[in-house]
Protein backbone atom coordinates (compact mmCIF):
# COMPACT_ATOMS: atom_id res chain seq x y z
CA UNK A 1 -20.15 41.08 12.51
CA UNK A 2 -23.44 39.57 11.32
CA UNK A 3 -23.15 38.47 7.52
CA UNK A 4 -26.53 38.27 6.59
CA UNK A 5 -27.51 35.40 4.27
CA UNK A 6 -23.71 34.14 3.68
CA UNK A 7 -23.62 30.74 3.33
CA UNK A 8 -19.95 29.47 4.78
CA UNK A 9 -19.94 25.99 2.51
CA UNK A 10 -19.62 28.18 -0.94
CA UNK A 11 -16.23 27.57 -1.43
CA UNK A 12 -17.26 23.77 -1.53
CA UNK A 13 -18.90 25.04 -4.83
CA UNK A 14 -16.34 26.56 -6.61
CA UNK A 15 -13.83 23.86 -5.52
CA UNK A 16 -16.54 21.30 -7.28
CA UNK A 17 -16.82 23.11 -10.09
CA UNK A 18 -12.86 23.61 -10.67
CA UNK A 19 -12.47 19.95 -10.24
CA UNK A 20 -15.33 18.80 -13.02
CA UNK A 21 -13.53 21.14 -15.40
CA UNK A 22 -10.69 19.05 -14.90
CA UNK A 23 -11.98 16.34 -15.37
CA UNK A 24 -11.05 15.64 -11.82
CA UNK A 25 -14.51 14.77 -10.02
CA UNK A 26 -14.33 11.09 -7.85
CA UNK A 27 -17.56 9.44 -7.26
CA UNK A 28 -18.21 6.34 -5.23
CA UNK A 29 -19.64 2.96 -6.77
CA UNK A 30 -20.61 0.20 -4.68
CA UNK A 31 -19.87 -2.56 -6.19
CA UNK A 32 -22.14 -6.22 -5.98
CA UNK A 33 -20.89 -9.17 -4.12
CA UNK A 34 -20.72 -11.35 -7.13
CA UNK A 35 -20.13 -9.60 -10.56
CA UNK A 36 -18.77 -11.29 -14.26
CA UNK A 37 -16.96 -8.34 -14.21
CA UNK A 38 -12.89 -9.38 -14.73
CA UNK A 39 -11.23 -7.21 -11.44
CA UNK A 40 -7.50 -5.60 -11.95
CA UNK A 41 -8.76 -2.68 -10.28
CA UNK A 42 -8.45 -4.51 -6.48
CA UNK A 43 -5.05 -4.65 -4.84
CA UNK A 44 -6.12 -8.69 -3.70
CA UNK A 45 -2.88 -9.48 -5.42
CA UNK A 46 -2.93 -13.25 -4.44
CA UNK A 47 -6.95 -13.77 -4.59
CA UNK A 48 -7.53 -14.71 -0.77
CA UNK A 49 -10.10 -12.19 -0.53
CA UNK A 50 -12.52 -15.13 -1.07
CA UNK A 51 -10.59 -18.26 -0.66
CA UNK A 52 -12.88 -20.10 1.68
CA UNK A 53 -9.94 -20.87 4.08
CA UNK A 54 -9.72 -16.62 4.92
CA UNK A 55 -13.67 -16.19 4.95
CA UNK A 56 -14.44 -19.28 7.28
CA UNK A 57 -12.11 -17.61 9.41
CA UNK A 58 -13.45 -14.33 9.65
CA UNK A 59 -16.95 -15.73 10.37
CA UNK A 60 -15.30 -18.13 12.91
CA UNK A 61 -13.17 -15.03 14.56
CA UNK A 62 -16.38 -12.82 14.06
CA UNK A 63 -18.40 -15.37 16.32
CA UNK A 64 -15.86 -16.39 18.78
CA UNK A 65 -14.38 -12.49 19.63
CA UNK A 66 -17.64 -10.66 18.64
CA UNK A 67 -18.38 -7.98 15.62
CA UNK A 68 -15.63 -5.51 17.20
CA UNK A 69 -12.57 -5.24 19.00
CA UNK A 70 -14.51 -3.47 21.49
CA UNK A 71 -11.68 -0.75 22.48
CA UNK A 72 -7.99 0.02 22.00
CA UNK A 73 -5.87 -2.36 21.94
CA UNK A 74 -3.91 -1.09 25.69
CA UNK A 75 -8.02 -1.74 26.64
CA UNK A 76 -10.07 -4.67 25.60
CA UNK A 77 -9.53 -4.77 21.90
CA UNK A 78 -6.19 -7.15 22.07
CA UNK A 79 -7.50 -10.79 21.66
CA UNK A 80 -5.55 -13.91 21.28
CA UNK A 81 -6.14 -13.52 17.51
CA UNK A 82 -3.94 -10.56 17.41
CA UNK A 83 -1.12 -12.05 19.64
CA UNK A 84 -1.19 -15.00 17.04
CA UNK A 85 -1.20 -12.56 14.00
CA UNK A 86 1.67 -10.59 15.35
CA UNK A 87 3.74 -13.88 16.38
CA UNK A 88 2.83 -15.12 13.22
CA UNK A 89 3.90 -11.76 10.38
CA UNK A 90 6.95 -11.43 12.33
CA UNK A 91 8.07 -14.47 11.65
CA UNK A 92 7.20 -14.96 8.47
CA UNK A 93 8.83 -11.56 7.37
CA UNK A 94 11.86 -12.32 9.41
CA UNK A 95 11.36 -9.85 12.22
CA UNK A 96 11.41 -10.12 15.70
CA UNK A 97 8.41 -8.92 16.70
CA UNK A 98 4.88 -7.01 15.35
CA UNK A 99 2.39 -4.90 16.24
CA UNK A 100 -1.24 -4.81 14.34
CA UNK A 101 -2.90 -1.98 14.38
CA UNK A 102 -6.60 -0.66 12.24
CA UNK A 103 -4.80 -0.28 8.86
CA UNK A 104 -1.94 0.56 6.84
CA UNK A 105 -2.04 3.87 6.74
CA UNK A 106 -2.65 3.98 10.85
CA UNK A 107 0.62 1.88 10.55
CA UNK A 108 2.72 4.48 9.35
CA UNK A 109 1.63 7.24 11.20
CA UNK A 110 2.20 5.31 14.57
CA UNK A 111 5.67 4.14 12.81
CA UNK A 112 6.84 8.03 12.00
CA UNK A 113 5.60 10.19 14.96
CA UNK A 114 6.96 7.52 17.17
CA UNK A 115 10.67 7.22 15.94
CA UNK A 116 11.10 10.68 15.26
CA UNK A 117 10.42 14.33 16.63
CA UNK A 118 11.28 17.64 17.59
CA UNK A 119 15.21 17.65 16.47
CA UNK A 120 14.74 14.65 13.62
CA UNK A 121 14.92 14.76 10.39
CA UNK A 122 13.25 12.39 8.12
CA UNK A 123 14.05 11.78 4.75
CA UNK A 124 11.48 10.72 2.47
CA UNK A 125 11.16 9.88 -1.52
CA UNK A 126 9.58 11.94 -3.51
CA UNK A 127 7.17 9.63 -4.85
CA UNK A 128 5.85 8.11 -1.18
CA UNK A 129 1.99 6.88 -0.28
CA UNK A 130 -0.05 9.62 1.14
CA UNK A 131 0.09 7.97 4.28
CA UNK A 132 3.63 8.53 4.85
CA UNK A 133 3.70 12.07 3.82
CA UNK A 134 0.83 12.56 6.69
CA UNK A 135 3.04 10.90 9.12
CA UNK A 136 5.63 13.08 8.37
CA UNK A 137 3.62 16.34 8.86
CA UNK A 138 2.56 14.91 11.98
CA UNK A 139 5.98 13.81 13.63
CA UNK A 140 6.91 17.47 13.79
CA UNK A 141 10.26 16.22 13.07
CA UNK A 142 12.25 18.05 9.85
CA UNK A 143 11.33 16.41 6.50
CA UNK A 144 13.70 16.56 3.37
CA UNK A 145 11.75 15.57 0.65
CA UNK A 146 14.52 13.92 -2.07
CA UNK A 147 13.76 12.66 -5.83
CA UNK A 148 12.28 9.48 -6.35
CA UNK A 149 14.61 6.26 -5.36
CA UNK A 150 17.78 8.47 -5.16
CA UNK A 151 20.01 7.02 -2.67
CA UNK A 152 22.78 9.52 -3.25
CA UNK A 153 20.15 12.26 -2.85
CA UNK A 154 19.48 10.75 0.36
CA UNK A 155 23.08 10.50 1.86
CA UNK A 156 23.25 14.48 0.94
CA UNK A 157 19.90 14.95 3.15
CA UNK A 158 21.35 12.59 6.14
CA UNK A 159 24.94 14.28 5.65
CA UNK A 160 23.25 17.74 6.27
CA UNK A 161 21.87 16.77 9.83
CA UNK A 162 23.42 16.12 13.08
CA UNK A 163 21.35 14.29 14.91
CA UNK A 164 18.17 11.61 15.15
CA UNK A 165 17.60 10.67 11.34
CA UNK A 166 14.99 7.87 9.58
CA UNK A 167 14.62 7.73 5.70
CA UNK A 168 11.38 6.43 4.68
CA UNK A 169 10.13 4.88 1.37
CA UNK A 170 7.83 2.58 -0.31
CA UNK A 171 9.27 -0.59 -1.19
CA UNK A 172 6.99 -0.87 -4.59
CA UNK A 173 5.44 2.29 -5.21
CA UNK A 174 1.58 2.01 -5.46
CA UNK A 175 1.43 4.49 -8.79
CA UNK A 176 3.57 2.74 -11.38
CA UNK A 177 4.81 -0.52 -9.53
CA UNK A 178 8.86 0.28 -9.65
CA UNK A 179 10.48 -0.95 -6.78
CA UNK A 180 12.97 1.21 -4.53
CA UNK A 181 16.55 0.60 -4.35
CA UNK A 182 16.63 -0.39 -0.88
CA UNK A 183 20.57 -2.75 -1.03
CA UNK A 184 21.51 1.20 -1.20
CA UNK A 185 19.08 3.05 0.45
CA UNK A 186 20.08 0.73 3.80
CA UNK A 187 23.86 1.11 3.09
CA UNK A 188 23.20 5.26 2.93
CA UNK A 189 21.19 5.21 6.23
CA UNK A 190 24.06 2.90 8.10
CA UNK A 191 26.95 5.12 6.73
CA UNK A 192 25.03 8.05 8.73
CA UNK A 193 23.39 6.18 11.85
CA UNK A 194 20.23 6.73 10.38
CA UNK A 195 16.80 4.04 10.84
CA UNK A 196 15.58 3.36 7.56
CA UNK A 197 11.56 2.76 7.87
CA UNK A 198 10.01 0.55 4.27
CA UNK A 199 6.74 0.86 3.91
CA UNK A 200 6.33 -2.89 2.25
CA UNK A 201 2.17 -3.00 1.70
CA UNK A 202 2.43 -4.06 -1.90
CA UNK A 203 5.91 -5.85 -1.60
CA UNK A 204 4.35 -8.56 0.90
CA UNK A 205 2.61 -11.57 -0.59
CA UNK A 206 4.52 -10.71 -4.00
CA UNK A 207 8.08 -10.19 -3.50
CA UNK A 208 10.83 -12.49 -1.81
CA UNK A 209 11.09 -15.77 -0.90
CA UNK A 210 7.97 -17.34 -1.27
CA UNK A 211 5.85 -13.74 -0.70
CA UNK A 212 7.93 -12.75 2.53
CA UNK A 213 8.60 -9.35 0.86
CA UNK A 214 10.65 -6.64 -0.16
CA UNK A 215 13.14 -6.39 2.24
CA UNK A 216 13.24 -10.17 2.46
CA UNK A 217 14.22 -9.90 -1.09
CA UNK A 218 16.92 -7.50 -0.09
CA UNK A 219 18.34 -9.41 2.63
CA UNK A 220 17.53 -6.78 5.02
CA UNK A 221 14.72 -8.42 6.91
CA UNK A 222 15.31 -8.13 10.57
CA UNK A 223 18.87 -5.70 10.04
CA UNK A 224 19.46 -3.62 12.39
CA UNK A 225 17.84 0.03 11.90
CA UNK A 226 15.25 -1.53 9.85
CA UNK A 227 11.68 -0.96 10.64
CA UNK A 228 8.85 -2.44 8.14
CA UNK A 229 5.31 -1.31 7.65
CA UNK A 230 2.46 -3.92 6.28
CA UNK A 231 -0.94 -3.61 5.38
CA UNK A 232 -3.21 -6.76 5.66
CA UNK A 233 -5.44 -5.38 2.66
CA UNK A 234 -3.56 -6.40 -0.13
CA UNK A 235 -2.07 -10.15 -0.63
CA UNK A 236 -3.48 -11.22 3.16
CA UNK A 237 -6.92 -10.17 1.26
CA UNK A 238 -8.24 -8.73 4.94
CA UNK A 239 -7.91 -5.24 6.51
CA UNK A 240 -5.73 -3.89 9.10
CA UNK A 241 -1.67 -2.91 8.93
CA UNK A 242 1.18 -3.43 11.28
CA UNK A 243 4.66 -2.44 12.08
CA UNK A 244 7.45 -5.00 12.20
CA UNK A 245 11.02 -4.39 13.82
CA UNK A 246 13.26 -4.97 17.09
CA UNK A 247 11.27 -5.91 20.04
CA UNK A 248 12.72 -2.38 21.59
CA UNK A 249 10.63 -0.84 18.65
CA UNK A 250 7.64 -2.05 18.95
CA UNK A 251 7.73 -2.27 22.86
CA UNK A 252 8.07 1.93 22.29
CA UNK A 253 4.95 1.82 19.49
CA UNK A 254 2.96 0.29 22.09
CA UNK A 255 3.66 3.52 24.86
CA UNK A 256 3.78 5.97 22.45
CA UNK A 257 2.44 5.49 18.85
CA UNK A 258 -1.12 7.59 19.30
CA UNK A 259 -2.74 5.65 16.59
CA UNK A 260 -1.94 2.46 18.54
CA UNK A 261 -3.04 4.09 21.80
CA UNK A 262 -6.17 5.83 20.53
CA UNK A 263 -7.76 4.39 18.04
CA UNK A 264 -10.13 0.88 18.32
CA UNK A 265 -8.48 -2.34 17.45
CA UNK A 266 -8.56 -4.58 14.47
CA UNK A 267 -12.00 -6.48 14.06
CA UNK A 268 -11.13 -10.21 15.08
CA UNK A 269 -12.88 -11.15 11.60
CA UNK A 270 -10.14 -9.16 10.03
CA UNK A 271 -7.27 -10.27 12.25
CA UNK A 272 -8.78 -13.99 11.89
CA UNK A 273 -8.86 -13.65 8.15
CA UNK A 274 -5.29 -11.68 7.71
CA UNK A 275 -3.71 -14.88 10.41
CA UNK A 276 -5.65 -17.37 7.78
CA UNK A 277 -4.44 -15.62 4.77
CA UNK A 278 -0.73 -15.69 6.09
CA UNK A 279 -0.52 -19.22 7.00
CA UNK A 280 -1.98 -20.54 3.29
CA UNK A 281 0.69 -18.40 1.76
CA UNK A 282 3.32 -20.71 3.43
CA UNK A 283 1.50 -23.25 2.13
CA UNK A 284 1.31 -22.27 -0.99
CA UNK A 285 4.50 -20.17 -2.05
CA UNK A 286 3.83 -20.00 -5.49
CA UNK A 287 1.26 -17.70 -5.83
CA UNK A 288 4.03 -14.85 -4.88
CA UNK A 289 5.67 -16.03 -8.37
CA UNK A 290 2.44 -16.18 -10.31
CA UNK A 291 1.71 -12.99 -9.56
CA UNK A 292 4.73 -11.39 -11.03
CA UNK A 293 4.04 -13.82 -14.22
CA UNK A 294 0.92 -12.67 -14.38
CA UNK A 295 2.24 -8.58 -14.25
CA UNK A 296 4.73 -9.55 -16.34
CA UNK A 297 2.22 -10.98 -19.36
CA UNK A 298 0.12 -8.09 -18.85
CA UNK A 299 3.04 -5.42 -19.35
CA UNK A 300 4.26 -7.47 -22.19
CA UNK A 301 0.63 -7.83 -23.71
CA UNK A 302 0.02 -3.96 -23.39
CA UNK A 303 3.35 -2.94 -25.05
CA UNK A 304 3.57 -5.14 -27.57
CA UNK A 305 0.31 -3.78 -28.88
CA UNK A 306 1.94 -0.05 -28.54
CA UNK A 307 0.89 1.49 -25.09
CA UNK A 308 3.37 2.77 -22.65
CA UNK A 309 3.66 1.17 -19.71
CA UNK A 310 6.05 1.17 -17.08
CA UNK A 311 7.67 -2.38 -16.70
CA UNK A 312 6.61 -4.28 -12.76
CA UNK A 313 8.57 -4.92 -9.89
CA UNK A 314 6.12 -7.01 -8.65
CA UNK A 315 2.23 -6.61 -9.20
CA UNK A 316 1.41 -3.61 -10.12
CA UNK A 317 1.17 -2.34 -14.33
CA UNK A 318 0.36 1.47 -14.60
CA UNK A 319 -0.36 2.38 -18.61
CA UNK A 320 -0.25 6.10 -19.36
CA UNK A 321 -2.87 7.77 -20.11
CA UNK A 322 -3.38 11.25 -22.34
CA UNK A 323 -5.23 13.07 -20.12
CA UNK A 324 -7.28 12.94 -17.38
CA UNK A 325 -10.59 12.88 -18.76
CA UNK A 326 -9.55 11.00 -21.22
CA UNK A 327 -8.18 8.59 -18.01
CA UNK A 328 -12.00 8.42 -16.54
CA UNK A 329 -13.17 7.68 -20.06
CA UNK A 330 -10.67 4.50 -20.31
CA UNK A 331 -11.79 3.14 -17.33
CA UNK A 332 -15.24 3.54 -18.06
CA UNK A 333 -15.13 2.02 -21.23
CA UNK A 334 -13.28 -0.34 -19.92
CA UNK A 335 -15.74 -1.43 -17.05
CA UNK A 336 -18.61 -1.20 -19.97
CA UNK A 337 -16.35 -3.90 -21.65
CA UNK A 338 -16.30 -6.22 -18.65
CA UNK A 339 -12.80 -5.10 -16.61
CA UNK A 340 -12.11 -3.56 -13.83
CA UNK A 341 -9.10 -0.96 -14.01
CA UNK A 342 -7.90 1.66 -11.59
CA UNK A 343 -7.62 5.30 -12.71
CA UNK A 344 -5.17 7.65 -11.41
CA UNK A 345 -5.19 11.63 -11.80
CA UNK A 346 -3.86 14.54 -9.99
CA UNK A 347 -3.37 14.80 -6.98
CA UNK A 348 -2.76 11.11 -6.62
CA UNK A 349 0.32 11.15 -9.66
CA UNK A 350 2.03 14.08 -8.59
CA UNK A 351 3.70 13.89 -11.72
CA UNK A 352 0.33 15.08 -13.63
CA UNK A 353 0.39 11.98 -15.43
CA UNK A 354 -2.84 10.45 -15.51
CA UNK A 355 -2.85 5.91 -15.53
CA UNK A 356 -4.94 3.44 -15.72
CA UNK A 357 -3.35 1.08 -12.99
CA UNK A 358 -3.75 -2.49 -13.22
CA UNK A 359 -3.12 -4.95 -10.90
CA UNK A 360 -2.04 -9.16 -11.60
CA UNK A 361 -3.47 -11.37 -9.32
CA UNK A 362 -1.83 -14.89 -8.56
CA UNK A 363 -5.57 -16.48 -9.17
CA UNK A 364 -5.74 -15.35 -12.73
CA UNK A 365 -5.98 -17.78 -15.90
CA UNK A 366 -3.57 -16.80 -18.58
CA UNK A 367 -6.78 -16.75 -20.91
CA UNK A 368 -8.30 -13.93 -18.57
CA UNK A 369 -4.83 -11.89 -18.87
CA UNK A 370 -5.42 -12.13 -22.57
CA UNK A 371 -8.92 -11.31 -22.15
CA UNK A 372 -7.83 -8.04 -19.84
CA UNK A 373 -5.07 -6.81 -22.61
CA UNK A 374 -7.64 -6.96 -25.56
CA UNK A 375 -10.08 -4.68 -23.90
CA UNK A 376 -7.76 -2.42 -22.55
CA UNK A 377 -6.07 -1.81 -26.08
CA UNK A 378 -9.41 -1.80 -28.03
CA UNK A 379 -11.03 0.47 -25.51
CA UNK A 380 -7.66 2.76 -25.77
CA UNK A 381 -8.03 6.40 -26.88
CA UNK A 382 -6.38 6.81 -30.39
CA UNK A 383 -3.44 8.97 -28.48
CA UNK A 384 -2.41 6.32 -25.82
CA UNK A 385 -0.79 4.80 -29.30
């Protein structure tokens, strides 16, 4: 039936207007190229972002391949680059093979919907990135959702199925930086015949031997029923993901992941710069270490001057915050001070607990981690204390 001068986009309105009583409203600020802003706000955990090594070879990749991948990868978006980058993570990570695809979060959707389905379960933490809770609704397989990095909750979940099973988790969990217990996690899955799938994006470049990762750090690299997902935005300073396993894994990805199939291929500037980002960090192994010094001075800075924050498993420091406009005030102060600090609210800390999330970066002087702790304790509101 006609409804005269209804307008169907009012419910955008009320939805705004719930979320600025909140104190939940996001807003979008470019930032400049060059600023004397200090950045913990960034997840370029190793500070390749703008090492000239990674940018000349973007530009280099850029004018060799072209501005685009020009298709899907099955198409005429795979370019030697790629090939090189896959060879090249997999090895380095201690799998046998890799597959890049247009980011991280691509990465885990392709990863769940392909090794799962109709008669599946999946078991997944609590406490796991948004991406992997969208592959999950997607895979139409059964999800079990269990409490955060509860390995004995997750043998209950697998016990409770007959059939196809995967657990998935984060290996460092993006909000507060605690690691999962994955020794146990892997021992639960192989008790039950289950795959267990580690999402590793801000394990890589920080954790294990000289930034191979979590599971490298866990001595399950390349173990049988383990699958890995990376993204290339964080230590590798680029953009892009990819999915690391058995060559039997990835050979399936690569028929029947849809956001392999479907979607456009990594830019060659970002597959150049990810492949130029990888091979300095063999070079240069210690930036994996400094950047858990550096997390560690800044968690030690922050408490000692009588904030709570949650103590890192590699580079991430999340300080609690009183509320959540209290949060956006923080940060803003914060920025107004010089330093650049994440901000998390609802829906992103399903906890309700709002943060101000900071991040170490190997490139930092221990003067500018001092710097960073000052303003974030004088800016503090009176009840972070």
């Amino acid at each position: 039936m006609p409804q005269g001068s209804f307008d169907p986009f009012d419910w955008i309105d009320e939805q705004a207007a719930a979320r600025a009583k909140a104190g939940l409203v996001r807003t979008l600020r470019p930032r400049p190229a060059e600023s004397a802003r200090l950045d913990l706000a960034s997840n370029d955990y190793l500070g390749l972002t703008h090492r000239p090594e990674v940018t000349a070879a973007a530009a280099q990749a850029a004018r060799r391949w072209g501005a685009g991948a020009t298709g899907s990868r099955l198409v005429t978006g795979s370019t030697r680059l790629h090939a090189d980058l896959e060879r090249e993570l997999a090895d380095f990570c201690g799998f046998e093979a890799a597959l890049v695809l247009s980011s991280g979060y691509a990465a885990n959707l392709a990863a769940l919907t392909a090794l799962s389905g109709h008669g599946s379960v999946i078991v997944s933490d609590a406490l796991n990135h948004a991406s992997i809770v969208d592959g999950c609704r997607l895979s139409r397989a059964t999800t079990a959702v269990v409490p955060h990095a509860d390995p004995e909750a997750v043998r209950k979940a697998l016990d409770a199925h007959d059939g196809r099973a995967l657990a998935v988790t984060d290996s460092v969990f993006s909000v507060d930086g605690d690691a999962a217990p994955l020794p146990e996690l892997a021992a639960a899955c192989r008790a039950y015949g289950a795959a267990l799938l580690v999402d590793d994006a801000h394990g890589l470049g920080v954790l294990g031997e000289g930034g191979r990762g979590a599971l490298n750090a866990a001595g399950l690299a390349g173990a049988d029923g383990v699958v890995a997902t990376l993204t290339l935005s964080k230590s590798l300073g680029s953009q892009g993901g990819a999915v690391l396993g058995p060559a039997r894994v990835i050979d399936h990805l690569v028929n029947t992941a849809r956001t392999f199939i479907f979607d456009t291929g990594l830019a060659p500037a970002a597959a150049g710069a990810a492949l130029a980002s990888a091979r300095l960090l063999r070079r240069e192994p210690e930036l994996a270490a400094r950047a858990r010094t550096v997390a560690a001075s800044l968690h030690r800075g922050l408490t000692d001057a009588g904030l709570s924050a949650v103590r890192p498993d590699a580079a991430v420091v999340s300080v609690l915050a009183p509320s959540p406009a209290e949060a956006v005030r923080w940060a803003a102060d914060c920025r107004e001070a010089g330093l650049g600090v994440g901000c998390f609210r609802p829906p992103s800390v399903p906890d309700g607990v709002s943060r101000l999330r900071l991040t170490a970066r190997a490139d930092l002087t221990d003067a500018q981690v001092d710097a960073a702790v000052a303003t974030v304790v004088t800016t503090a509101p009176p009840a972070a204390f």
